[in-house]
N, C-alpha and C. Protein backbone atom coordinates (compact mmCIF):
# COMPACT_ATOMS: atom_id res chain seq x y z
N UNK A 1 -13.06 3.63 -23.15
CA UNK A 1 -11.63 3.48 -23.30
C UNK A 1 -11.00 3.20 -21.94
N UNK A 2 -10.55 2.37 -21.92
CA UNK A 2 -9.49 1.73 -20.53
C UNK A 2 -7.81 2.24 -20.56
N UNK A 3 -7.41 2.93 -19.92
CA UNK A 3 -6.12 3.10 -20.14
C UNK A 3 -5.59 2.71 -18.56
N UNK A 4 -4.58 1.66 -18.18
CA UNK A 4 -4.10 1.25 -17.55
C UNK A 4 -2.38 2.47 -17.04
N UNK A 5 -2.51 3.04 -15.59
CA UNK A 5 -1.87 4.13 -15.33
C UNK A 5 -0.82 3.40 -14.92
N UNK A 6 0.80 3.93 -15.18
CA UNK A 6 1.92 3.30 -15.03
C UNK A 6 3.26 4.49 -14.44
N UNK A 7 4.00 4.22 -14.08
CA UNK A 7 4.75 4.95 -14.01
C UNK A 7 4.58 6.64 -13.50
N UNK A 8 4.12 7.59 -13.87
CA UNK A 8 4.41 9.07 -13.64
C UNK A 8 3.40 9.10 -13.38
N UNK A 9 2.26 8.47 -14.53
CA UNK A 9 0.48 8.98 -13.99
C UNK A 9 0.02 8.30 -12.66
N UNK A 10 0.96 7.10 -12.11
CA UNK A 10 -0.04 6.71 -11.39
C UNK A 10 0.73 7.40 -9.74
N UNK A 11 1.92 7.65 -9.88
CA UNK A 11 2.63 8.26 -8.70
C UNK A 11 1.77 10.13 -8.83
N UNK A 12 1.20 10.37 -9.90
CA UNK A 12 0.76 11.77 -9.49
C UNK A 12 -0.80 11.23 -8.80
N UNK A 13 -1.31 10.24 -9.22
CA UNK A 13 -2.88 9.89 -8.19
C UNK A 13 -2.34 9.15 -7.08
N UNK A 14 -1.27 8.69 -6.33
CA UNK A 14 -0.80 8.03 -5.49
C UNK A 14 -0.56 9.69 -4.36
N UNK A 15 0.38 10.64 -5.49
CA UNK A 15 0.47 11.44 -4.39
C UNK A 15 -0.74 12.30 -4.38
N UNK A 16 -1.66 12.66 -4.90
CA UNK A 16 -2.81 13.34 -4.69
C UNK A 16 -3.99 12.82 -3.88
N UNK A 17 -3.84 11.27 -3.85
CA UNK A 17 -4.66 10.77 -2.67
C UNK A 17 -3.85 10.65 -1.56
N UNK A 18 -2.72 10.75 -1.05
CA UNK A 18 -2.01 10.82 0.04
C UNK A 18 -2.06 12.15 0.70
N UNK A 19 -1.98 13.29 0.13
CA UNK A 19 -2.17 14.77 -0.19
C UNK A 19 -3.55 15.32 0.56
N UNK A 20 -5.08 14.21 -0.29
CA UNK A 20 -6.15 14.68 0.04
C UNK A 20 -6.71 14.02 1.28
N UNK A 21 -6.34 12.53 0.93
CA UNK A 21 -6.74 11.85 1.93
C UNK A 21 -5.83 10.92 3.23
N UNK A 22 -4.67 11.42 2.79
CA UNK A 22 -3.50 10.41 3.75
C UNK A 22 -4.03 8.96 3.00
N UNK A 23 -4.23 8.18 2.02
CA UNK A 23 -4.62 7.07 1.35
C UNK A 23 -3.45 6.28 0.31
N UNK A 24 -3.13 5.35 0.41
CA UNK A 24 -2.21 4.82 -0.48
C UNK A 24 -2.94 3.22 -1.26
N UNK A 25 -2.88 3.71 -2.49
CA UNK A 25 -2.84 2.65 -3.40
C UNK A 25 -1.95 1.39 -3.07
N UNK A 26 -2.56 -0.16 -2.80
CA UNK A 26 -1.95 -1.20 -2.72
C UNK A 26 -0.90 -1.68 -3.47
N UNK A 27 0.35 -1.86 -3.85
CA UNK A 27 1.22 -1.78 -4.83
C UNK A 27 0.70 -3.17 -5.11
N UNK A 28 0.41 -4.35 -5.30
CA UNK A 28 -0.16 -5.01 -5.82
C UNK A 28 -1.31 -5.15 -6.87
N UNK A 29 -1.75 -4.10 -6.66
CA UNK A 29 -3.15 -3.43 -7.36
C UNK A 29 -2.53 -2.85 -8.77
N UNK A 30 -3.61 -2.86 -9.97
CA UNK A 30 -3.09 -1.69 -11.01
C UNK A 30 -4.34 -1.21 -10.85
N UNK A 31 -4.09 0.34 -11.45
CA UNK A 31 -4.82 1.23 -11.18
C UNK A 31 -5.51 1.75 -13.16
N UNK A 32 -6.72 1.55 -13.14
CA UNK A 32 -7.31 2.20 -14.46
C UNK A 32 -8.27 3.18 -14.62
N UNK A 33 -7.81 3.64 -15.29
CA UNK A 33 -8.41 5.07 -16.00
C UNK A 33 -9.41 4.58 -16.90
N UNK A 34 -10.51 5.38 -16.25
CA UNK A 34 -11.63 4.79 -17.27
C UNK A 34 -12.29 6.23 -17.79
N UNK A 35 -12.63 6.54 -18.56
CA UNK A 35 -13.75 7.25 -19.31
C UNK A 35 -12.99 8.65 -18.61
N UNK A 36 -11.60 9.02 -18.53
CA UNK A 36 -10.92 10.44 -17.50
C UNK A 36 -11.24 10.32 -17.36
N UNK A 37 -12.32 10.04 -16.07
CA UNK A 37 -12.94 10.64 -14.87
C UNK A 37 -12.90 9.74 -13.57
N UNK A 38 -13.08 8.14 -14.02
CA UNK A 38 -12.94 7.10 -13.35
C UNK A 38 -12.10 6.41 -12.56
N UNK A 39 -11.46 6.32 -11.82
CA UNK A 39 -10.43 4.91 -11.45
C UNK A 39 -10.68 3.79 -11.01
N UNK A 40 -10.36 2.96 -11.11
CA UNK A 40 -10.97 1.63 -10.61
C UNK A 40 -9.57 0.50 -10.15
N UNK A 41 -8.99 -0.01 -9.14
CA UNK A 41 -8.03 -1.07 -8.70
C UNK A 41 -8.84 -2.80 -9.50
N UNK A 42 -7.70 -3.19 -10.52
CA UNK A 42 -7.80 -4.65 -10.67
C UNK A 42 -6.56 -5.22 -10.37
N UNK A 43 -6.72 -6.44 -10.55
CA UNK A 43 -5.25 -7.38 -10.06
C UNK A 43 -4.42 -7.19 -11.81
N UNK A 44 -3.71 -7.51 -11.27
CA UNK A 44 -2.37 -7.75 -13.12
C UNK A 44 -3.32 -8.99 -14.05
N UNK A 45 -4.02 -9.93 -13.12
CA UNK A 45 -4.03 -11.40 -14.01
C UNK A 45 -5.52 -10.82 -14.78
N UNK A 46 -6.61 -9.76 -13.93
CA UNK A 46 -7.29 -9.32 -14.92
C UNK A 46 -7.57 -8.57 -16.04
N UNK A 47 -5.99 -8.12 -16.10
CA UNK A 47 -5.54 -7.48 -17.71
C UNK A 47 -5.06 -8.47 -18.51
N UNK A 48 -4.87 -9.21 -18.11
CA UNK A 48 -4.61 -10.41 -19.28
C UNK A 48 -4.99 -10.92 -20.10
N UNK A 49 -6.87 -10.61 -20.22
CA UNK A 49 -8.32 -11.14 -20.66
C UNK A 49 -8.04 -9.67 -21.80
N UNK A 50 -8.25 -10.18 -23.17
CA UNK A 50 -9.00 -9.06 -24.11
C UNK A 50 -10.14 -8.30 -23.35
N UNK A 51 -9.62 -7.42 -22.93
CA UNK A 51 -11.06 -6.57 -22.08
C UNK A 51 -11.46 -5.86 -23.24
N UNK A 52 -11.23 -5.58 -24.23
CA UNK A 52 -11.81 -4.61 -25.36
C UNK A 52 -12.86 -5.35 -26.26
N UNK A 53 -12.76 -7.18 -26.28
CA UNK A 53 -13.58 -7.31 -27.33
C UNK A 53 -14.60 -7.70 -26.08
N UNK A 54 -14.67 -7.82 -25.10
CA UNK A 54 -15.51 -7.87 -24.01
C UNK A 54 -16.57 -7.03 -23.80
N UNK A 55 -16.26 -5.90 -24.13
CA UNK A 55 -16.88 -4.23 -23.80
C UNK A 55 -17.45 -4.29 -22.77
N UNK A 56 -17.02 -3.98 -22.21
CA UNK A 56 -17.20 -3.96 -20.72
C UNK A 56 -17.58 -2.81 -20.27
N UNK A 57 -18.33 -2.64 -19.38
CA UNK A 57 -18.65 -1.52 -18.66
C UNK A 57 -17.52 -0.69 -17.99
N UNK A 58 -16.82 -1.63 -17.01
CA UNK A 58 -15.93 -1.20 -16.49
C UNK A 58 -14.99 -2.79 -15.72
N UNK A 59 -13.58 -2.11 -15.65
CA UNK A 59 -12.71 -3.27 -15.23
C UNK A 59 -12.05 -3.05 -14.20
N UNK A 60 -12.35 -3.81 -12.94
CA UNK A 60 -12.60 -3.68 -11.49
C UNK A 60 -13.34 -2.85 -10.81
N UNK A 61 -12.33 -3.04 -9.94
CA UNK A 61 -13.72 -2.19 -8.78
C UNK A 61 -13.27 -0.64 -8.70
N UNK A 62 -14.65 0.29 -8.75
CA UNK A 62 -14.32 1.55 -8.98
C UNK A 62 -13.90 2.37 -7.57
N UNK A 63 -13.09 2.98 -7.50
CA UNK A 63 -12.49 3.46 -6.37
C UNK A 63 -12.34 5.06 -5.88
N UNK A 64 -12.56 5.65 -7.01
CA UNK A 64 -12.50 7.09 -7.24
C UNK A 64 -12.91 8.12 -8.75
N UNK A 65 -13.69 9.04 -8.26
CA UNK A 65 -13.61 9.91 -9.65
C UNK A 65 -13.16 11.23 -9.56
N UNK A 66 -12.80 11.57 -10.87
CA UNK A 66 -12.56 13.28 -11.04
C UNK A 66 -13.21 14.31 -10.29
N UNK A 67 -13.47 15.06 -10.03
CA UNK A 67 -14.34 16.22 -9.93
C UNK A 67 -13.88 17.76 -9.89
N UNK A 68 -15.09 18.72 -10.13
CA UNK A 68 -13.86 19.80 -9.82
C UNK A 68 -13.64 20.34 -8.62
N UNK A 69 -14.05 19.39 -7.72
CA UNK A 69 -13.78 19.79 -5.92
C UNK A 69 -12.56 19.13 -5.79
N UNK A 70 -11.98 18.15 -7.15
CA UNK A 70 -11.11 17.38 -6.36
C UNK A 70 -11.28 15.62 -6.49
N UNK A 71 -10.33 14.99 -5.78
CA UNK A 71 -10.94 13.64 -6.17
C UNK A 71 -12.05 12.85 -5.29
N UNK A 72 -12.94 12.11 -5.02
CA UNK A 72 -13.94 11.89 -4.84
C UNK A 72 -13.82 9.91 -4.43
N UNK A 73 -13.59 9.82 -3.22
CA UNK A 73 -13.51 8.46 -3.26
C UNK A 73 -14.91 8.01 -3.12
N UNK A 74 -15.05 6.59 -3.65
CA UNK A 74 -16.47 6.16 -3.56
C UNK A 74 -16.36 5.36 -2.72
N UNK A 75 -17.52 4.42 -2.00
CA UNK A 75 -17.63 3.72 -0.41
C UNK A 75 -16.62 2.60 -0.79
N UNK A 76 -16.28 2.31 -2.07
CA UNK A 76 -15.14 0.87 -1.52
C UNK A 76 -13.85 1.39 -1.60
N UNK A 77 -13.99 2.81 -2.90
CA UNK A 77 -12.68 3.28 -2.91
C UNK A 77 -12.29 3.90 -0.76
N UNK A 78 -13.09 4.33 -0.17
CA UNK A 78 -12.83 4.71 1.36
C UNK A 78 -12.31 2.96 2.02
N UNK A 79 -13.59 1.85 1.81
CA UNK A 79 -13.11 0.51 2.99
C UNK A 79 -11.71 0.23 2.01
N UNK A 80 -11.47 0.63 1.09
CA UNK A 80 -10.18 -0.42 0.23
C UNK A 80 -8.82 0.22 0.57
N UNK A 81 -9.02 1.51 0.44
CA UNK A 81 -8.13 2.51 0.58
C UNK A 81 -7.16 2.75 2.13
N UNK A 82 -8.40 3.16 2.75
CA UNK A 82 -8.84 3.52 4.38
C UNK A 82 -7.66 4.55 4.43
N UNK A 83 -8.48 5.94 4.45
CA UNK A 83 -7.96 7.06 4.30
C UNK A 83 -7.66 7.52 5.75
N UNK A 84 -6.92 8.12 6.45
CA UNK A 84 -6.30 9.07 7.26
C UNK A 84 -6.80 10.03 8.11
N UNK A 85 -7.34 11.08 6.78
CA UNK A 85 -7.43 12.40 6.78
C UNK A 85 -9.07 12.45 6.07
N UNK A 86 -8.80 13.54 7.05
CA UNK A 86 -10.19 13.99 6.71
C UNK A 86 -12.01 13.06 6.50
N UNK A 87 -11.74 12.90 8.06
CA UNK A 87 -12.41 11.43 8.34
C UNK A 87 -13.49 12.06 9.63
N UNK A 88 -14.52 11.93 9.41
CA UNK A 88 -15.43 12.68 10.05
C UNK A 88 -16.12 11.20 10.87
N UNK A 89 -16.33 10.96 11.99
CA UNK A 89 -16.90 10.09 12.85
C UNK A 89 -18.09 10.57 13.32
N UNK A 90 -19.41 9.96 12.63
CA UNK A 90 -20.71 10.06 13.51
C UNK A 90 -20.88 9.29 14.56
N UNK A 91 -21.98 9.64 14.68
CA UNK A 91 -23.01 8.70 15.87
C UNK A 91 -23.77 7.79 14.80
N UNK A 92 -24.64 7.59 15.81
CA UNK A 92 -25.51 6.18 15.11
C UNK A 92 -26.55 6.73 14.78
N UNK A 93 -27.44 7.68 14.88
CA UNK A 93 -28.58 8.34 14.65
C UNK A 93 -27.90 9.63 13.26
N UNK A 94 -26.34 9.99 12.95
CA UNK A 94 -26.24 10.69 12.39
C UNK A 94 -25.74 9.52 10.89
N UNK A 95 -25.68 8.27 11.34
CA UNK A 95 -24.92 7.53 10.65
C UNK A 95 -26.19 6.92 9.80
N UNK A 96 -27.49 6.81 10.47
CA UNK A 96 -28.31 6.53 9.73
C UNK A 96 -29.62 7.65 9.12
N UNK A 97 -29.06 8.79 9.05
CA UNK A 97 -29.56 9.51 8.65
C UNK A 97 -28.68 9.73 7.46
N UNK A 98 -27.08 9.40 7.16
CA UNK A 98 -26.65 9.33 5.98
C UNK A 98 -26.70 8.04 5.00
N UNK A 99 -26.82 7.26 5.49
CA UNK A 99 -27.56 6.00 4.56
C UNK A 99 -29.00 5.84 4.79
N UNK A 100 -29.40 6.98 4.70
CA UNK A 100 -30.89 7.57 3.84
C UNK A 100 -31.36 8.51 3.16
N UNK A 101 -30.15 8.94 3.02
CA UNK A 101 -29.56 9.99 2.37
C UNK A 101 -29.74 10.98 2.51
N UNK A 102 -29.57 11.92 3.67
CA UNK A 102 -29.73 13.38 4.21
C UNK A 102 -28.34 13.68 4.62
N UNK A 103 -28.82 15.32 4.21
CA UNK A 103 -27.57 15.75 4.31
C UNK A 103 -27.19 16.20 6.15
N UNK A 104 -25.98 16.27 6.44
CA UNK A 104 -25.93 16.81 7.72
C UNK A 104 -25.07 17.76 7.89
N UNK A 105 -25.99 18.17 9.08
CA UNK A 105 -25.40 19.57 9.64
C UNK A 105 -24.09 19.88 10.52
N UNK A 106 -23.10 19.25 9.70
CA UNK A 106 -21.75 18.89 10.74
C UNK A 106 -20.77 20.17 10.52
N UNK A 107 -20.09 20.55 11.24
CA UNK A 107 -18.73 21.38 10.52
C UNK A 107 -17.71 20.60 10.18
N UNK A 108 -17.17 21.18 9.10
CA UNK A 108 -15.98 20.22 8.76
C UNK A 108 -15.35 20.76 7.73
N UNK A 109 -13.94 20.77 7.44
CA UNK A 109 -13.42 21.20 6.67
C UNK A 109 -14.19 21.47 5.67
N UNK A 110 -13.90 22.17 4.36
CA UNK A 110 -14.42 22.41 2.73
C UNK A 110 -13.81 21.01 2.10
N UNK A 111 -14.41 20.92 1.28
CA UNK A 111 -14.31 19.94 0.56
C UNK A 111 -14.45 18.24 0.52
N UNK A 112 -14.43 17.34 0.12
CA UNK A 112 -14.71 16.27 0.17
C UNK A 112 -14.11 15.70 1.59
N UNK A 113 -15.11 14.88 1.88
CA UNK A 113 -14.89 14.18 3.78
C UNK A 113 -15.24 12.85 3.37
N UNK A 114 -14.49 12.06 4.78
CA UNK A 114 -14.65 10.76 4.67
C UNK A 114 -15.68 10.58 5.78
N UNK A 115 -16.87 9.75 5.79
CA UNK A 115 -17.80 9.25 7.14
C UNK A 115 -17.29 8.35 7.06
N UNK A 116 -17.39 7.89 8.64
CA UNK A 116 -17.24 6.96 9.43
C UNK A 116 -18.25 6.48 10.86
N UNK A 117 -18.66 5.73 10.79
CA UNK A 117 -19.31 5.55 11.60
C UNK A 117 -18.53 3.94 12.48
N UNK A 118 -18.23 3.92 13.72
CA UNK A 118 -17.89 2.79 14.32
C UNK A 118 -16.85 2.18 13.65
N UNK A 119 -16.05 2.34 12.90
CA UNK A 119 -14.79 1.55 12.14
C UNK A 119 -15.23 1.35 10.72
N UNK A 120 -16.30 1.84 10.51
CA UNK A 120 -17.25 1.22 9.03
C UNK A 120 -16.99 3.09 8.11
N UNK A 121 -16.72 2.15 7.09
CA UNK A 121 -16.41 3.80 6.24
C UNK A 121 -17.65 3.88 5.44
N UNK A 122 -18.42 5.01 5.17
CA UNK A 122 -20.26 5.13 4.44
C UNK A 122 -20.12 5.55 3.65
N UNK A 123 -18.94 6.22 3.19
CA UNK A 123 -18.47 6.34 1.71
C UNK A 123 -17.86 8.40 2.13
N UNK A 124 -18.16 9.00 0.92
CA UNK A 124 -18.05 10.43 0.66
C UNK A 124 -18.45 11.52 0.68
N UNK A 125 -18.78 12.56 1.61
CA UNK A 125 -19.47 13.39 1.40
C UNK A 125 -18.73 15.00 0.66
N UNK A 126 -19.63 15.92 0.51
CA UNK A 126 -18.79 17.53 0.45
C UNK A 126 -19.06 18.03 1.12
N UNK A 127 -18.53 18.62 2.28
CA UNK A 127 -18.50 19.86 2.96
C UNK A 127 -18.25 21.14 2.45
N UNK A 128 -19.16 22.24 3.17
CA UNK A 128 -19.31 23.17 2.62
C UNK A 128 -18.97 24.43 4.27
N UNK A 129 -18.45 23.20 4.65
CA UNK A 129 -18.09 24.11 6.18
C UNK A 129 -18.93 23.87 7.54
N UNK A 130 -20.12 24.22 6.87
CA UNK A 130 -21.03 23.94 8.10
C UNK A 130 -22.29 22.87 7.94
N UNK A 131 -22.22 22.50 6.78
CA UNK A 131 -22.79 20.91 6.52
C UNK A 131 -22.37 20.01 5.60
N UNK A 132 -22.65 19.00 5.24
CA UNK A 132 -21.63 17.90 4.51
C UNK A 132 -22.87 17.58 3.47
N UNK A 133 -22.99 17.79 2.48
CA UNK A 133 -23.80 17.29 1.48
C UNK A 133 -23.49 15.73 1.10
N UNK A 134 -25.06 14.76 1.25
CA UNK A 134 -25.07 13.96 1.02
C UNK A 134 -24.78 13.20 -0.30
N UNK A 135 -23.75 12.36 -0.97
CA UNK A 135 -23.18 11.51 -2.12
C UNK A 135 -23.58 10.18 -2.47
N UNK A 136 -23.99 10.02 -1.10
CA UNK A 136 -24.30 8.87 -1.08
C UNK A 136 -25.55 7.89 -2.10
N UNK A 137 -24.82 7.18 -2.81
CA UNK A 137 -25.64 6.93 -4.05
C UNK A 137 -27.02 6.22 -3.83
N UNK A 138 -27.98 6.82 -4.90
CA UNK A 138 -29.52 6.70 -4.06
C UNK A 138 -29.81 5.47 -4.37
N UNK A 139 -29.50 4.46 -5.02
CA UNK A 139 -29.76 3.16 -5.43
C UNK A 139 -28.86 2.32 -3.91
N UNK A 140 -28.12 2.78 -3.13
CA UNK A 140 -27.77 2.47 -2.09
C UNK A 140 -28.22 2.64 -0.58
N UNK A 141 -29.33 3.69 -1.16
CA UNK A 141 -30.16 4.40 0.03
C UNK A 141 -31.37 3.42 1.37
N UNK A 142 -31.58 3.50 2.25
CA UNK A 142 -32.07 2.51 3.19
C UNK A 142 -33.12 3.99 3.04
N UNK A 143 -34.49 3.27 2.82
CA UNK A 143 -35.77 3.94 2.55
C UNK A 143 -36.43 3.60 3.94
């Protein structure tokens, strides 16, 4: 089910990613709700297409999900977004130890963090205070 967020729903995920992440939704962008849990940014002209007799997996690019830590940006929802807050900067030896998917031993706030390495965003991790559990999706992983 696709439900396209308008008005009240999409100013409460506008202010909850500003909130979590200092992040603002492109006002050009619409924002969809996929399966509750999903969001994903498409343009206006790609709602125009019967997306229902299509069945589609999903319509645009996915940018964020639910969770119960909170919301959860994924690596394009971080380069699309480019969050603020809560933005953790490695090194290069810590940067490629997270796109191989290990977790690291960083301090950092509780809850969901943004990596960064060199201007390049690596997507999402969770902190747990004194290390950041790796999110990083394993089909994305450098073996």
């Amino acid at each position: 089910m696709i439900k396209v967020l308008k008005g009240r729903e999409r100013r409460v995920l506008e202010q909850r990613l500003k909130a979590q992440y200092s992040a603002k939704i492109p006002e050009n962008l619409e924002v969809v709700l996929q399966s509750k849990k999903e969001f994903r940014l498409t343009t206006r002209e790609a709602l125009q297409v019967d997306i229902e007799s299509l069945n589609p997996q999903g319509v645009g690019l996915k940018i964020a999900k639910e969770t119960k830590h909170g919301i959860m940006l994924s690596i394009e929802g971080a380069q699309l977004l480019k969050p603020e807050a809560k933005i953790i900067n490695l090194s290069l030896d810590q940067a490629y130890s997270w796109v191989r998917g290990r977790n690291l031993d960083i301090k950092a706030p509780e809850g969901y963090v943004i990596l960064k390495y060199d201007g390049y965003y690596l997507g999402c991790g969770l902190s747990r205070g004194e290390h950041i559990k790796n999110l990083y999706p394993k089909h994305r992983r450098i073996v």
